[in-house]
C-alpha atoms as a PDB file:
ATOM      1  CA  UNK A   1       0.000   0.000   0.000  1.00  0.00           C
ATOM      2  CA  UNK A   2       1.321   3.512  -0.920  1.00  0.00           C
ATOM      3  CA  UNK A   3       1.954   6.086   2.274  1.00  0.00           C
ATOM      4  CA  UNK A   4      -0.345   9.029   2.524  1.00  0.00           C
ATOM      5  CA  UNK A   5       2.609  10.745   2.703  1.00  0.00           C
ATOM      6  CA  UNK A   6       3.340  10.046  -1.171  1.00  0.00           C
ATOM      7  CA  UNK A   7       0.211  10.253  -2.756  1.00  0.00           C
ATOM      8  CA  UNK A   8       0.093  13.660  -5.307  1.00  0.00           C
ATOM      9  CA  UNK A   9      -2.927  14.720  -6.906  1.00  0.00           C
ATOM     10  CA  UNK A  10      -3.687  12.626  -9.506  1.00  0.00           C
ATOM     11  CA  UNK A  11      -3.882   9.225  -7.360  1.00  0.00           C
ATOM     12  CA  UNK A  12      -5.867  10.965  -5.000  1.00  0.00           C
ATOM     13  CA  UNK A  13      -8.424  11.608  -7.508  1.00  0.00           C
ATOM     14  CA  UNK A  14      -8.327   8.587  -9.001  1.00  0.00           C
ATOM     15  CA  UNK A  15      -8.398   6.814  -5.648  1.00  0.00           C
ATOM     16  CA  UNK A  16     -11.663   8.607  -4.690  1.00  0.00           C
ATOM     17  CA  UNK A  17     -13.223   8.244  -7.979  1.00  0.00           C
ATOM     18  CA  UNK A  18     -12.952   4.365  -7.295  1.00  0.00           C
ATOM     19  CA  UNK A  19     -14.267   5.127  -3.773  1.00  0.00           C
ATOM     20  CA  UNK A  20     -17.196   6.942  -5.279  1.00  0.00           C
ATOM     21  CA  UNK A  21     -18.239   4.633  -7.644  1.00  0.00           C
ATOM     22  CA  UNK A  22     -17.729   1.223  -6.415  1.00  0.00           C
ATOM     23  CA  UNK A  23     -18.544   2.272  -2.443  1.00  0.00           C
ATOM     24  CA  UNK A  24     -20.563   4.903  -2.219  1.00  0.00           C
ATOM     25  CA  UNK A  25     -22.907   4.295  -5.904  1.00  0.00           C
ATOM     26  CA  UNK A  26     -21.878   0.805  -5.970  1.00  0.00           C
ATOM     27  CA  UNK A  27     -22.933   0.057  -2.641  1.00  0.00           C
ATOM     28  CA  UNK A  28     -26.103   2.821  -2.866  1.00  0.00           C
ATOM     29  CA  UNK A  29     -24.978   4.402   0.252  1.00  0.00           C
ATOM     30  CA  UNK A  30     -25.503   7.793  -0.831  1.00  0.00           C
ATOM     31  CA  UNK A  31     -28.685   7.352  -3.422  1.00  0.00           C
ATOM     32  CA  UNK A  32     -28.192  10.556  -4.802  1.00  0.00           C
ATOM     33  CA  UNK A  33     -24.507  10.574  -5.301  1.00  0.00           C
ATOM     34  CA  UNK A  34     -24.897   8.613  -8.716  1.00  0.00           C
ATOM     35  CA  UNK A  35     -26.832  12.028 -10.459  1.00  0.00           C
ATOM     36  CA  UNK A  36     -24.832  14.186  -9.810  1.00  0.00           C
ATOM     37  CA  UNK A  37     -21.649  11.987 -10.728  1.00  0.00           C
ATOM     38  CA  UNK A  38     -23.355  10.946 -13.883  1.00  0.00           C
ATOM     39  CA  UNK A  39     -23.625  14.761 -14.699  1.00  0.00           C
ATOM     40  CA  UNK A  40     -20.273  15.228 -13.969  1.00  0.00           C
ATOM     41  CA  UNK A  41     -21.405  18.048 -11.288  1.00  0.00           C
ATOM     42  CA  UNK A  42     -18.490  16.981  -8.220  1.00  0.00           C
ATOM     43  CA  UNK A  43     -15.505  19.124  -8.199  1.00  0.00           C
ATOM     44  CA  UNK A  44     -12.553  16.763  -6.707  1.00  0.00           C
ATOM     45  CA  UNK A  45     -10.264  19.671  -5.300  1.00  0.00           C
ATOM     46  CA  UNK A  46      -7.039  17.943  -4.106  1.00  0.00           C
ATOM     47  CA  UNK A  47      -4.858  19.446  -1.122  1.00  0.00           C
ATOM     48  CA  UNK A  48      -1.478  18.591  -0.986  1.00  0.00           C
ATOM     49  CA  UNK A  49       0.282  20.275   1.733  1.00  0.00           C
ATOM     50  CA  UNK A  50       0.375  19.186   5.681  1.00  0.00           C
ATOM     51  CA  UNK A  51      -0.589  22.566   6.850  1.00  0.00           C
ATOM     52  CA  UNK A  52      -4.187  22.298   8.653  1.00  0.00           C
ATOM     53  CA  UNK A  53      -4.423  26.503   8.946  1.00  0.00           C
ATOM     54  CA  UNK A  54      -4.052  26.685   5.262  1.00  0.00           C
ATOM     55  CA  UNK A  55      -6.700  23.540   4.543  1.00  0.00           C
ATOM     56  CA  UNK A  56      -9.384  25.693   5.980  1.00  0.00           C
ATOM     57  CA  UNK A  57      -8.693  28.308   3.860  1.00  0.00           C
ATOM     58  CA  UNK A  58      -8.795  26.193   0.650  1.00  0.00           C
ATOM     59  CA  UNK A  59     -11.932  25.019   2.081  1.00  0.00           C
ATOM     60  CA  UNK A  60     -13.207  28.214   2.219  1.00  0.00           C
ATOM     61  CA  UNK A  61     -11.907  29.106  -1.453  1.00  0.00           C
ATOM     62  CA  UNK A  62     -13.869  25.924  -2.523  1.00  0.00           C
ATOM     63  CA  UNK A  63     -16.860  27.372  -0.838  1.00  0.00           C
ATOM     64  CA  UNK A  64     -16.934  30.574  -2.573  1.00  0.00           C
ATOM     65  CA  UNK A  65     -16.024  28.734  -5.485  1.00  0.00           C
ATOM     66  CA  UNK A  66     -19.234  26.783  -5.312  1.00  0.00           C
ATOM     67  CA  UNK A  67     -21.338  29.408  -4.208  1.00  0.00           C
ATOM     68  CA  UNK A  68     -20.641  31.231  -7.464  1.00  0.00           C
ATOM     69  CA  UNK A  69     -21.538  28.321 -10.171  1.00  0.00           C
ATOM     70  CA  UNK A  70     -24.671  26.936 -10.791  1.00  0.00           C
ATOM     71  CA  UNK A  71     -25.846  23.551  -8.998  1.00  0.00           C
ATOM     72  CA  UNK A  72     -26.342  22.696 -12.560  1.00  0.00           C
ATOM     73  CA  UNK A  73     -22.356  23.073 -13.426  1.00  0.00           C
ATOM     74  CA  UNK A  74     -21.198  22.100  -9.887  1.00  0.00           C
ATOM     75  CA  UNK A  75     -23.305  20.899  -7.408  1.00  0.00           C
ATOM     76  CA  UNK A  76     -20.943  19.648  -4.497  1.00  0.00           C
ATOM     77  CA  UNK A  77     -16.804  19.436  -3.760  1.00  0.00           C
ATOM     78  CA  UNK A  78     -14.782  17.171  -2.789  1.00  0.00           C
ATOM     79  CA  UNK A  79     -11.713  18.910  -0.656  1.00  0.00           C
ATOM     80  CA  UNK A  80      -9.588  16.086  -0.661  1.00  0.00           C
ATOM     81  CA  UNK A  81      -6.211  15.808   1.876  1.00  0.00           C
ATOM     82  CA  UNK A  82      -4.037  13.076   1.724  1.00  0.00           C
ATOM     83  CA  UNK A  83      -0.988  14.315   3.225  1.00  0.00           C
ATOM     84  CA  UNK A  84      -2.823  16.007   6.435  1.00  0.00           C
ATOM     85  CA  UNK A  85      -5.082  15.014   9.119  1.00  0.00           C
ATOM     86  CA  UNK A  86      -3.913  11.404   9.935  1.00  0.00           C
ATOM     87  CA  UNK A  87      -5.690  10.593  13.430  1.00  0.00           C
ATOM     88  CA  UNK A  88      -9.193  10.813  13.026  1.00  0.00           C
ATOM     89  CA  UNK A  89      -9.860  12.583  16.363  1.00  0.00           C
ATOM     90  CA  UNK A  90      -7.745  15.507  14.938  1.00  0.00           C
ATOM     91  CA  UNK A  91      -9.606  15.455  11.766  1.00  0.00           C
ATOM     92  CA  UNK A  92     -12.905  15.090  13.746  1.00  0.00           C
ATOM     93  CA  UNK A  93     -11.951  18.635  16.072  1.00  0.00           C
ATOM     94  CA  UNK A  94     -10.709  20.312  12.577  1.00  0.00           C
ATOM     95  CA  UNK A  95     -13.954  18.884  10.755  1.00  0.00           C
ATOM     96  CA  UNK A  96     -15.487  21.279  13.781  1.00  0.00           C
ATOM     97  CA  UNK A  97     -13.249  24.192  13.428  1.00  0.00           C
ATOM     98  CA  UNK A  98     -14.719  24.469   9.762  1.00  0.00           C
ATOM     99  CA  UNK A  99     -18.139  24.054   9.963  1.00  0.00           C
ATOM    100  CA  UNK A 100     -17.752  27.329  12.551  1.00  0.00           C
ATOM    101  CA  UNK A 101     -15.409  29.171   9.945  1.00  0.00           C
ATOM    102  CA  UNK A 102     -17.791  28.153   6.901  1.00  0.00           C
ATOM    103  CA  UNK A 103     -20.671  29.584   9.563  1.00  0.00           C
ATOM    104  CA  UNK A 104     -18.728  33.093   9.759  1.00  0.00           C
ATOM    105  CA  UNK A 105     -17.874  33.485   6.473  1.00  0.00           C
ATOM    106  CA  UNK A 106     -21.671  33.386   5.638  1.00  0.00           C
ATOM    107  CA  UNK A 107     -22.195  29.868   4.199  1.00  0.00           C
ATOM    108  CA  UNK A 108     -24.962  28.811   7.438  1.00  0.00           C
ATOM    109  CA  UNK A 109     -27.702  27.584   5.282  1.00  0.00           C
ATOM    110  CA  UNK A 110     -25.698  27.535   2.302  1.00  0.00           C
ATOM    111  CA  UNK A 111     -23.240  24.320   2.600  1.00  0.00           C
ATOM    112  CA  UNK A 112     -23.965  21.724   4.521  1.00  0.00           C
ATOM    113  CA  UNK A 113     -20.075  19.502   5.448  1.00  0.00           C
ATOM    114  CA  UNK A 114     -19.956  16.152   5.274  1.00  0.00           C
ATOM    115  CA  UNK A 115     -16.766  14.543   6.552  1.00  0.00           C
ATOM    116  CA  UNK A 116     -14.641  11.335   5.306  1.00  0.00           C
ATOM    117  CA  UNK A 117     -11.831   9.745   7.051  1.00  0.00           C
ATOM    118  CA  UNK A 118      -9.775   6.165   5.953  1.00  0.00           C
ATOM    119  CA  UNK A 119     -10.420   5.684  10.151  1.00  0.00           C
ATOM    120  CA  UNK A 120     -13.467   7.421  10.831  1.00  0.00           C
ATOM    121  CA  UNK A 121     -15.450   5.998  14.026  1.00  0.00           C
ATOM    122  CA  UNK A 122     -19.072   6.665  15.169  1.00  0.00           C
ATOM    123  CA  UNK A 123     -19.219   7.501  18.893  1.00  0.00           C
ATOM    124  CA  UNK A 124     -20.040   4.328  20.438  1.00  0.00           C
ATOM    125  CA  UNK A 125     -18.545   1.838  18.103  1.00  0.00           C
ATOM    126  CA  UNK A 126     -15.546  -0.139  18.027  1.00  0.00           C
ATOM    127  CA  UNK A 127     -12.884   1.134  15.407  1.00  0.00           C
ATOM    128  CA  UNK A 128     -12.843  -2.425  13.587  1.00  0.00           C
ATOM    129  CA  UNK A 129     -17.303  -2.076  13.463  1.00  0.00           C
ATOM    130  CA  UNK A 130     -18.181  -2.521   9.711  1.00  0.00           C
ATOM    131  CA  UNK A 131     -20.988   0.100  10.033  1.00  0.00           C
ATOM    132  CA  UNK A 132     -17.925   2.582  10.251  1.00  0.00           C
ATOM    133  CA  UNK A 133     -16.987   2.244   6.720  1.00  0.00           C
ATOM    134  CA  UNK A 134     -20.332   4.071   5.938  1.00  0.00           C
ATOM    135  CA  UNK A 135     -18.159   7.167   6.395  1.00  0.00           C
ATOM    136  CA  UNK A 136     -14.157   6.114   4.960  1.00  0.00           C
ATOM    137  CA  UNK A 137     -13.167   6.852   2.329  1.00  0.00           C
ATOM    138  CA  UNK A 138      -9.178   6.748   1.012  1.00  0.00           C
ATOM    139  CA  UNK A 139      -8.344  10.226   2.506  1.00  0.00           C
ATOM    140  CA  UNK A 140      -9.459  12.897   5.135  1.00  0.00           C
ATOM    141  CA  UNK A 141     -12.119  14.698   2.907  1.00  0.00           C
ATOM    142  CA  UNK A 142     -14.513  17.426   3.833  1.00  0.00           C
ATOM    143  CA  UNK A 143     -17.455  17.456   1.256  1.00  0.00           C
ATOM    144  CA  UNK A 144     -19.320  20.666   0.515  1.00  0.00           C
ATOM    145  CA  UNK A 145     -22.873  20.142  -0.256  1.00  0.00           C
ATOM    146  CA  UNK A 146     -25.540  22.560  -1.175  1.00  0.00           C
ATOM    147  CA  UNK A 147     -28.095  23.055   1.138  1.00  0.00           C
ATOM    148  CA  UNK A 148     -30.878  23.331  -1.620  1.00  0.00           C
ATOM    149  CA  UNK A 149     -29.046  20.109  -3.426  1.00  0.00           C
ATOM    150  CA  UNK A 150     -29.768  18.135   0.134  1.00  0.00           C
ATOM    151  CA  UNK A 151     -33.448  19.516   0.655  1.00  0.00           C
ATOM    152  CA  UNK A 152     -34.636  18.329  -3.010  1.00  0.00           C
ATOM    153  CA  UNK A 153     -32.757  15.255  -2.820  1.00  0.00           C
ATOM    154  CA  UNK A 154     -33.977  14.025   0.733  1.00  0.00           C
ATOM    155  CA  UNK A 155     -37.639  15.342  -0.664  1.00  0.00           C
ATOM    156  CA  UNK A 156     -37.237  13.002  -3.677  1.00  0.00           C
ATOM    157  CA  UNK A 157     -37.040  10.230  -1.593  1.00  0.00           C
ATOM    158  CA  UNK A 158     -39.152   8.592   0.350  1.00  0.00           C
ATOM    159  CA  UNK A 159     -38.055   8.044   4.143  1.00  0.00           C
ATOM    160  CA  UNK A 160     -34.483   9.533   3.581  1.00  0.00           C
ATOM    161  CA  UNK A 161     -34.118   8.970   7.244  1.00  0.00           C
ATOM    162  CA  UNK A 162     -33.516   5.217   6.907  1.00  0.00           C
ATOM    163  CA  UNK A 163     -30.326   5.820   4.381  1.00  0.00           C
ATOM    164  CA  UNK A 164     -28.296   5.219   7.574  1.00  0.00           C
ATOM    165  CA  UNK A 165     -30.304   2.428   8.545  1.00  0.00           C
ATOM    166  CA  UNK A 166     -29.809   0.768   5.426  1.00  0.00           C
ATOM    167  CA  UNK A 167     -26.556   1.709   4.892  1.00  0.00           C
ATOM    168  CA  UNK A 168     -25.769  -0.511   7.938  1.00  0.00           C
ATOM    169  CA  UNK A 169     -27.445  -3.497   7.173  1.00  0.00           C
ATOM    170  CA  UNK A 170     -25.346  -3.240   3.378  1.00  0.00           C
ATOM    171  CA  UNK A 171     -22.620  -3.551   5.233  1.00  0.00           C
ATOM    172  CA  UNK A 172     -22.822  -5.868   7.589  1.00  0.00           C
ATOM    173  CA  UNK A 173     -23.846  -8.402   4.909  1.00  0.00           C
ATOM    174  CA  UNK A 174     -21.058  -7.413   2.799  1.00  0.00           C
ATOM    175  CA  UNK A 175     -18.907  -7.845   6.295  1.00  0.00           C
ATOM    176  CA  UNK A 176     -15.530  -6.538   6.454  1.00  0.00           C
ATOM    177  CA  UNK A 177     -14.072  -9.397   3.961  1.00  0.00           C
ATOM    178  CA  UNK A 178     -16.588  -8.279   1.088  1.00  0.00           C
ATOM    179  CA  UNK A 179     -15.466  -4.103   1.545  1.00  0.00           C
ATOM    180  CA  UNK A 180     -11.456  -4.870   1.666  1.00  0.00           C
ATOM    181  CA  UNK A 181     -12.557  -6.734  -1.822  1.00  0.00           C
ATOM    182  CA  UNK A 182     -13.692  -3.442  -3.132  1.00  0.00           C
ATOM    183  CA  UNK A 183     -10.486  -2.278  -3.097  1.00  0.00           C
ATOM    184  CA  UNK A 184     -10.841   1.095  -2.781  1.00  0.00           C
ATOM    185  CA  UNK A 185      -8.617   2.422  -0.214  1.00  0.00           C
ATOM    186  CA  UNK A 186      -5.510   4.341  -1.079  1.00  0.00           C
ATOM    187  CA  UNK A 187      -3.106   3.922  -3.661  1.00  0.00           C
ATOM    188  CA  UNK A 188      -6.080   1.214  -5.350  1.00  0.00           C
ATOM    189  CA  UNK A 189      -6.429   2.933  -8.198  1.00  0.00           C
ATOM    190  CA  UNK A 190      -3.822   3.305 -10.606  1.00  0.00           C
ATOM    191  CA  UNK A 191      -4.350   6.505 -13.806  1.00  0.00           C
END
């Protein structure tokens, strides 16, 4: 397996392209992730650098970004960083930090943030619990979603309250043997 450490742009993006399609549409855990990847409508915005400050300002660049195209050019981004952010409890307090900074800088019922960690852990669970994987994806990844986007999504389908629910029982029948043979953690895909 590659190191975080080494992984540049490109692989990044590819890696979380696999992610995306064979996890999160393969798997249906996000039913209305295929649309908008179909339309080509997810920016994958890849940060290189180990500096945590200078994440949350490309996370706010992203934002603005976003807020100024149409949902119908880009309707969510992916702020990708594979060389920062190791220990998920450190990405968990940043993943606080900026939803409060996104808050300030206007975007409260704007953007919602979703987070994504390779070691992300419910409260609760143990860190080898198979319902974890609902949220891991190769690399720490904050995810930028439009308010609006969320609202007509969740009011397109029926009881989008049991997604989580659901998402669960996937994955405990797929059990931790059948999402290793997904392959899609980091350095899986090669471009």
């Amino acid at each position: 397996m590659t190191s975080p450490a080494t992984i540049d742009a490109i692989q990044a993006e590819a890696d979380m392209r696999r992610w995306l399609e064979r996890a999160v549409i393969g798997l249906n855990l996000c039913p209305f992730a295929k649309a908008v990847h179909a339309k080509a409508q997810i920016r994958y915005a890849v940060y290189l650098p180990t500096d945590e400050a200078a994440l949350i300002d490309a996370l706010l660049a992203e934002a603005d970004e976003l807020a100024a195209l149409d949902a119908s050019v880009r309707d969510t981004t992916l702020l990708i960083a594979p060389n920062t952010l190791a220990d998920f409890l450190d990405f968990n307090d940043f993943t606080a930090r900026a939803e409060r900074r996104l808050a300030r800088a206007g975007f409260d019922g704007v953007f919602q943030l979703a987070s994504f960690h390779p070691h992300f852990q419910f409260a609760g669970t143990d860190a080898d619990d198979i319902g974890n994987a609902t949220n891991r994806a190769p690399y720490p990844t904050l995810h930028l979603l439009r308010e609006d986007s969320v609202s007509r999504a969740v009011e397109a389908f029926p009881e989008a309250e049991a997604i989580f629910e659901r998402n669960i029982e996937t994955l405990e029948a797929l059990g931790p043997d059948g999402w290793a043979a997904l392959d899609v953690g980091p350095g899986s895909a090669r471009p």
